[in-house]
N, C-alpha and C. Protein backbone atom coordinates (compact mmCIF):
# COMPACT_ATOMS: atom_id res chain seq x y z
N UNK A 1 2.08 -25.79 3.27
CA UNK A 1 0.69 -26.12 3.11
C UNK A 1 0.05 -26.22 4.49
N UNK A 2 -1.16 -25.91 4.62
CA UNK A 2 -1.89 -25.76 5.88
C UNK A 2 -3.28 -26.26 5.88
N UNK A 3 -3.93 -27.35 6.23
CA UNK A 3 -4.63 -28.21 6.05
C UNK A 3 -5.73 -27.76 6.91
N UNK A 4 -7.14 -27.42 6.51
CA UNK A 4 -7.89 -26.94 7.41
C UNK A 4 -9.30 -28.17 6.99
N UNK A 5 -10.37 -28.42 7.96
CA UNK A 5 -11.00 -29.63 7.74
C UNK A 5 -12.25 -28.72 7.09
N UNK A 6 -12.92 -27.39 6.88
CA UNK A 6 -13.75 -27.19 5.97
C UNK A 6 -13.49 -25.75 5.10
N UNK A 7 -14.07 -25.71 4.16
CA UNK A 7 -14.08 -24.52 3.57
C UNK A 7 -14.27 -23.23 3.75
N UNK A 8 -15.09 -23.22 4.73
CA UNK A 8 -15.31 -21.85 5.76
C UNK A 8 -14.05 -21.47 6.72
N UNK A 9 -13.33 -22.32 7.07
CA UNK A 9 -12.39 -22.55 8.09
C UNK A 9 -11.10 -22.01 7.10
N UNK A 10 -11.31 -22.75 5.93
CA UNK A 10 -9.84 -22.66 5.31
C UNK A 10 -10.35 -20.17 4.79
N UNK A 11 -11.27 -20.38 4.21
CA UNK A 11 -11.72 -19.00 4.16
C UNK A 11 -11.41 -17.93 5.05
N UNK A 12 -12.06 -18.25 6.34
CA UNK A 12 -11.39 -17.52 7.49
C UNK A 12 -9.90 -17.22 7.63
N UNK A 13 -9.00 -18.66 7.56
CA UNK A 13 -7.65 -18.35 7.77
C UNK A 13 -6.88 -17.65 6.97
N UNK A 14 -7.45 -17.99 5.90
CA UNK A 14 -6.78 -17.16 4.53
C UNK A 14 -7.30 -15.64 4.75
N UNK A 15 -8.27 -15.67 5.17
CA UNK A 15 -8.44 -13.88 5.31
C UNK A 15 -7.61 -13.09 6.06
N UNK A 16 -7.56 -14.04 7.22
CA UNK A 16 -6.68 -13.46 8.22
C UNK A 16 -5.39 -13.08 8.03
N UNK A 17 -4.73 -13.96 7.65
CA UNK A 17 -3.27 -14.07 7.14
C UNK A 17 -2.90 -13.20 6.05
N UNK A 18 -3.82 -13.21 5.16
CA UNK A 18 -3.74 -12.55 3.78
C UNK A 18 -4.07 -10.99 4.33
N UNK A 19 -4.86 -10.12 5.41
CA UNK A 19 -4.71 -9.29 5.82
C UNK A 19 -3.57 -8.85 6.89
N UNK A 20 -2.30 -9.85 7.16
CA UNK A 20 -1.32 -9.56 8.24
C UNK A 20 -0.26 -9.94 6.79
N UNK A 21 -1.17 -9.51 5.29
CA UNK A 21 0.58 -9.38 4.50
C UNK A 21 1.08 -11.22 4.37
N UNK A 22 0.59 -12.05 4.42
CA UNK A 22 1.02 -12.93 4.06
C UNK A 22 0.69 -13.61 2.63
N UNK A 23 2.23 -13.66 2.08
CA UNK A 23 1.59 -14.50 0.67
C UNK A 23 0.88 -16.09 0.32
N UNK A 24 -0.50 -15.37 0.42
CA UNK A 24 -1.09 -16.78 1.04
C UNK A 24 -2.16 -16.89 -0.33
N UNK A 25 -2.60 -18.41 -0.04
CA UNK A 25 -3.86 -18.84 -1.53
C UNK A 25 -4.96 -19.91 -0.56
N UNK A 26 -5.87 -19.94 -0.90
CA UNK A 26 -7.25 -20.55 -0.61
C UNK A 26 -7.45 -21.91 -1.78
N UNK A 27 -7.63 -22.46 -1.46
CA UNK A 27 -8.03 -23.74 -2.40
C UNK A 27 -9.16 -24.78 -1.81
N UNK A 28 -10.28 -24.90 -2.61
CA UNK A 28 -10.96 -26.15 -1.63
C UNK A 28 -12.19 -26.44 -2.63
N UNK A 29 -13.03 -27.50 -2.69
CA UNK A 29 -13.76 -27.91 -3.69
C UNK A 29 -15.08 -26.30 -3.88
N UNK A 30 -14.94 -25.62 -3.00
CA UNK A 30 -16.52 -24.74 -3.03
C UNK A 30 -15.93 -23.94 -4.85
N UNK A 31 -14.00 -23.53 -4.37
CA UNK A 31 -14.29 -22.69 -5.64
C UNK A 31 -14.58 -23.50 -7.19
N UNK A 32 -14.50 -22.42 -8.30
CA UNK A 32 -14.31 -23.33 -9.39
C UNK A 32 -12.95 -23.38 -9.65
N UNK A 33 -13.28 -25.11 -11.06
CA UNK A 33 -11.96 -25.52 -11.57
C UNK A 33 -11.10 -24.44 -11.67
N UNK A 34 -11.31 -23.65 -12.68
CA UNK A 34 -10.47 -22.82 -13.31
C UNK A 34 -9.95 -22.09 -12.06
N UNK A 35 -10.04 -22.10 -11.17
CA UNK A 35 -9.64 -20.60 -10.08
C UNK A 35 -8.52 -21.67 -9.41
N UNK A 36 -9.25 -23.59 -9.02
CA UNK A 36 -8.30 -24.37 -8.11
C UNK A 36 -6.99 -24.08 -9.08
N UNK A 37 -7.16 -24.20 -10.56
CA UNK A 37 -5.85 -24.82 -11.51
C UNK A 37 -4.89 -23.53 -11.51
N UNK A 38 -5.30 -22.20 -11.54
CA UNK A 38 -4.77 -21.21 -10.77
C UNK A 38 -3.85 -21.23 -10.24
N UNK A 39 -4.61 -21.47 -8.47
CA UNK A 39 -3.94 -21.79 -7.30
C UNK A 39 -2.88 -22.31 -7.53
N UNK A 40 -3.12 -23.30 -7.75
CA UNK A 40 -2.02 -24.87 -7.98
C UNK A 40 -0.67 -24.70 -8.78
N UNK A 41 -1.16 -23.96 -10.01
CA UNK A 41 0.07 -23.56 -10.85
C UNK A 41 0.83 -22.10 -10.04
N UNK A 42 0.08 -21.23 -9.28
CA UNK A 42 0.98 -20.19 -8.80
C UNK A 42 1.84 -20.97 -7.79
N UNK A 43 1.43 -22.08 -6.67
CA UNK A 43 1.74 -22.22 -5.96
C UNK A 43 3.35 -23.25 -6.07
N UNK A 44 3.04 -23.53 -6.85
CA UNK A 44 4.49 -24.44 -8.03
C UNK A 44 5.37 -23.79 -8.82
N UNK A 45 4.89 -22.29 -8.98
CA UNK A 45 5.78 -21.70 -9.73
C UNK A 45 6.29 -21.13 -8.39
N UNK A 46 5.91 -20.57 -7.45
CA UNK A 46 5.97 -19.78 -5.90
C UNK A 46 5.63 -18.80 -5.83
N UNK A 47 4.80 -18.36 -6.94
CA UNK A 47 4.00 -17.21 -6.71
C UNK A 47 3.62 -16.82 -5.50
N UNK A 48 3.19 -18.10 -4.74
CA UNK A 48 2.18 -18.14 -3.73
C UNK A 48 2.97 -19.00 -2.74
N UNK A 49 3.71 -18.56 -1.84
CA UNK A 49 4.32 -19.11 -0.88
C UNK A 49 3.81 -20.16 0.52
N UNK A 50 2.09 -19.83 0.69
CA UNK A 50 1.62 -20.48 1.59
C UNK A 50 0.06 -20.54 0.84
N UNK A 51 0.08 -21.98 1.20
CA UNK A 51 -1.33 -22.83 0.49
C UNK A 51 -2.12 -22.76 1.70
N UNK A 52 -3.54 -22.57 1.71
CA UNK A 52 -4.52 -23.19 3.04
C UNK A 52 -5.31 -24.16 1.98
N UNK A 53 -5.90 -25.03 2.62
CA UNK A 53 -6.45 -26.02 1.73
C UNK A 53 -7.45 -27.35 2.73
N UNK A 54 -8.21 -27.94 1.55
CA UNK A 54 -8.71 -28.87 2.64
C UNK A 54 -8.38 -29.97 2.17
N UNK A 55 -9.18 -30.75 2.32
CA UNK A 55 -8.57 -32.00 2.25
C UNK A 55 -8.99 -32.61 0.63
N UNK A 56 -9.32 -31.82 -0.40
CA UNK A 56 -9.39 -31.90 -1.71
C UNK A 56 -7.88 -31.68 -2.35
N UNK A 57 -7.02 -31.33 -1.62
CA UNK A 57 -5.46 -31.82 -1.94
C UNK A 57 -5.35 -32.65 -1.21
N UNK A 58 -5.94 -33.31 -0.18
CA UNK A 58 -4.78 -34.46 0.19
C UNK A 58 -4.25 -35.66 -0.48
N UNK A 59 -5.12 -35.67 -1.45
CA UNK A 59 -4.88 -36.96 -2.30
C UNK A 59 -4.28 -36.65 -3.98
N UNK A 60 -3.55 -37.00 -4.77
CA UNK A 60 -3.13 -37.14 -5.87
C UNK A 60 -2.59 -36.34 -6.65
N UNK A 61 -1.94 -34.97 -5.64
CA UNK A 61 -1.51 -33.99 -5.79
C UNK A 61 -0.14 -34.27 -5.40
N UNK A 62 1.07 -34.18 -6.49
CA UNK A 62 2.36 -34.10 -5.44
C UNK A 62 2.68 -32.86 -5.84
N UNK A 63 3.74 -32.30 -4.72
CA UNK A 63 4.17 -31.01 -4.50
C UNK A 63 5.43 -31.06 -3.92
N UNK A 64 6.84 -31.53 -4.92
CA UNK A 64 8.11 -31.62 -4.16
C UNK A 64 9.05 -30.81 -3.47
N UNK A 65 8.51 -29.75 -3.98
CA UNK A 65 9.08 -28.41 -2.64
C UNK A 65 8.48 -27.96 -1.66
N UNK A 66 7.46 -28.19 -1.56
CA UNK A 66 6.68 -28.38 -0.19
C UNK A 66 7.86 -28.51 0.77
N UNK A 67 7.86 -27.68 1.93
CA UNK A 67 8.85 -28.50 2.94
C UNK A 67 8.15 -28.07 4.57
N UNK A 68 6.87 -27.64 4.62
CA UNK A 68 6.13 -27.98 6.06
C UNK A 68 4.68 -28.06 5.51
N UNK A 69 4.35 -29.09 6.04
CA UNK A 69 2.55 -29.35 6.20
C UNK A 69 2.08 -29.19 7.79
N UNK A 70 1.08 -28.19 7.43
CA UNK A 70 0.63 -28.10 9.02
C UNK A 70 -0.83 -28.59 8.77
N UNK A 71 -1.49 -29.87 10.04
CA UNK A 71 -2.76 -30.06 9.86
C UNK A 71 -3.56 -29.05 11.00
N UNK A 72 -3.33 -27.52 10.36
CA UNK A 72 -4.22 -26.65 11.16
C UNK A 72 -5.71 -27.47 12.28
N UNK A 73 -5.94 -28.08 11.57
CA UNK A 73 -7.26 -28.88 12.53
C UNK A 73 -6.81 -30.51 12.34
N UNK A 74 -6.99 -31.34 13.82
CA UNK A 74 -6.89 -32.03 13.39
C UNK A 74 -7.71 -33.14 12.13
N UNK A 75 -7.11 -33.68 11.37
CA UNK A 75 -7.51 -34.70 10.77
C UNK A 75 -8.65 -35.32 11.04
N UNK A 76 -9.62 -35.93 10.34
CA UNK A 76 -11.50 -36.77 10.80
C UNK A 76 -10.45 -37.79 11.01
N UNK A 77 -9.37 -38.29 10.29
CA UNK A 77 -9.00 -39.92 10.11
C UNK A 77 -7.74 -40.20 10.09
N UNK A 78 -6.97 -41.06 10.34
CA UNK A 78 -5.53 -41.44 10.66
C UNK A 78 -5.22 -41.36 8.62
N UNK A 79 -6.16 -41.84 7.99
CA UNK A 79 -5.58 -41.56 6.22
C UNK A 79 -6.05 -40.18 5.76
N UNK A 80 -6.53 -39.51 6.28
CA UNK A 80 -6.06 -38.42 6.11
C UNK A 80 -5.19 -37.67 6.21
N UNK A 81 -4.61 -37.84 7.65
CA UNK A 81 -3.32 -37.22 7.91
C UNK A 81 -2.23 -37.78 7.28
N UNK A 82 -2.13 -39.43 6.92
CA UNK A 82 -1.08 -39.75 6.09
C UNK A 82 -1.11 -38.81 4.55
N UNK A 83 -2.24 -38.63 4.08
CA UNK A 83 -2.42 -38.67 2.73
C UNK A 83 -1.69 -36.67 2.65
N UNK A 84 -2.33 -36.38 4.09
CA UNK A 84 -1.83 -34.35 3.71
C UNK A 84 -0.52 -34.43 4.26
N UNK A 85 -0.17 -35.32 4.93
CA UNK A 85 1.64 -35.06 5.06
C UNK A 85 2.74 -35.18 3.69
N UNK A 86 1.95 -36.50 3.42
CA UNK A 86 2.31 -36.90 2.21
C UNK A 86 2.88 -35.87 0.89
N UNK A 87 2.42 -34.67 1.63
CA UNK A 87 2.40 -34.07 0.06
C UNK A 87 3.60 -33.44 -0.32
């Protein structure tokens, strides 16, 4: 998972990556429900090997195979960064 602090930001990276061939997904409050619940379920099955995201996962989402969180930007707040490591 790769933690970016806005939606434009997380957009950008995902373009980038997703054009250098990486199996990558976008998630962040701009899209709709139905597209986040998507995301979320490919990314648990592993459809989708690398998440960009903002900070609309950092909270109440667990994800136990997760095994690196990067906070691409830093964090606005020290509970933020607890809450996106967390995951």
């Amino acid at each position: 998972m790769v933690f970016v602090e806005t939606q434009e930001r997380a957009e950008e990276l995902f373009a980038e990556l997703f054009t250098e061939g990486m199996n990558c997904a976008v998630i962040h409050s701009g899209k709709p429900q139905r597209q986040r619940e998507k995301v979320i379920e490919n990314f648990r099955k592993g459809n989708v090997t690398l998440l960009i995201c903002t900070s609309l996962l950092s909270r109440g989402l667990d994800f136990p195979a997760v095994q690196l969180v990067i906070n691409y930007d830093l964090p606005m707040s020290a509970a933020h960064y607890i809450h996106s490591v967390g995951r």
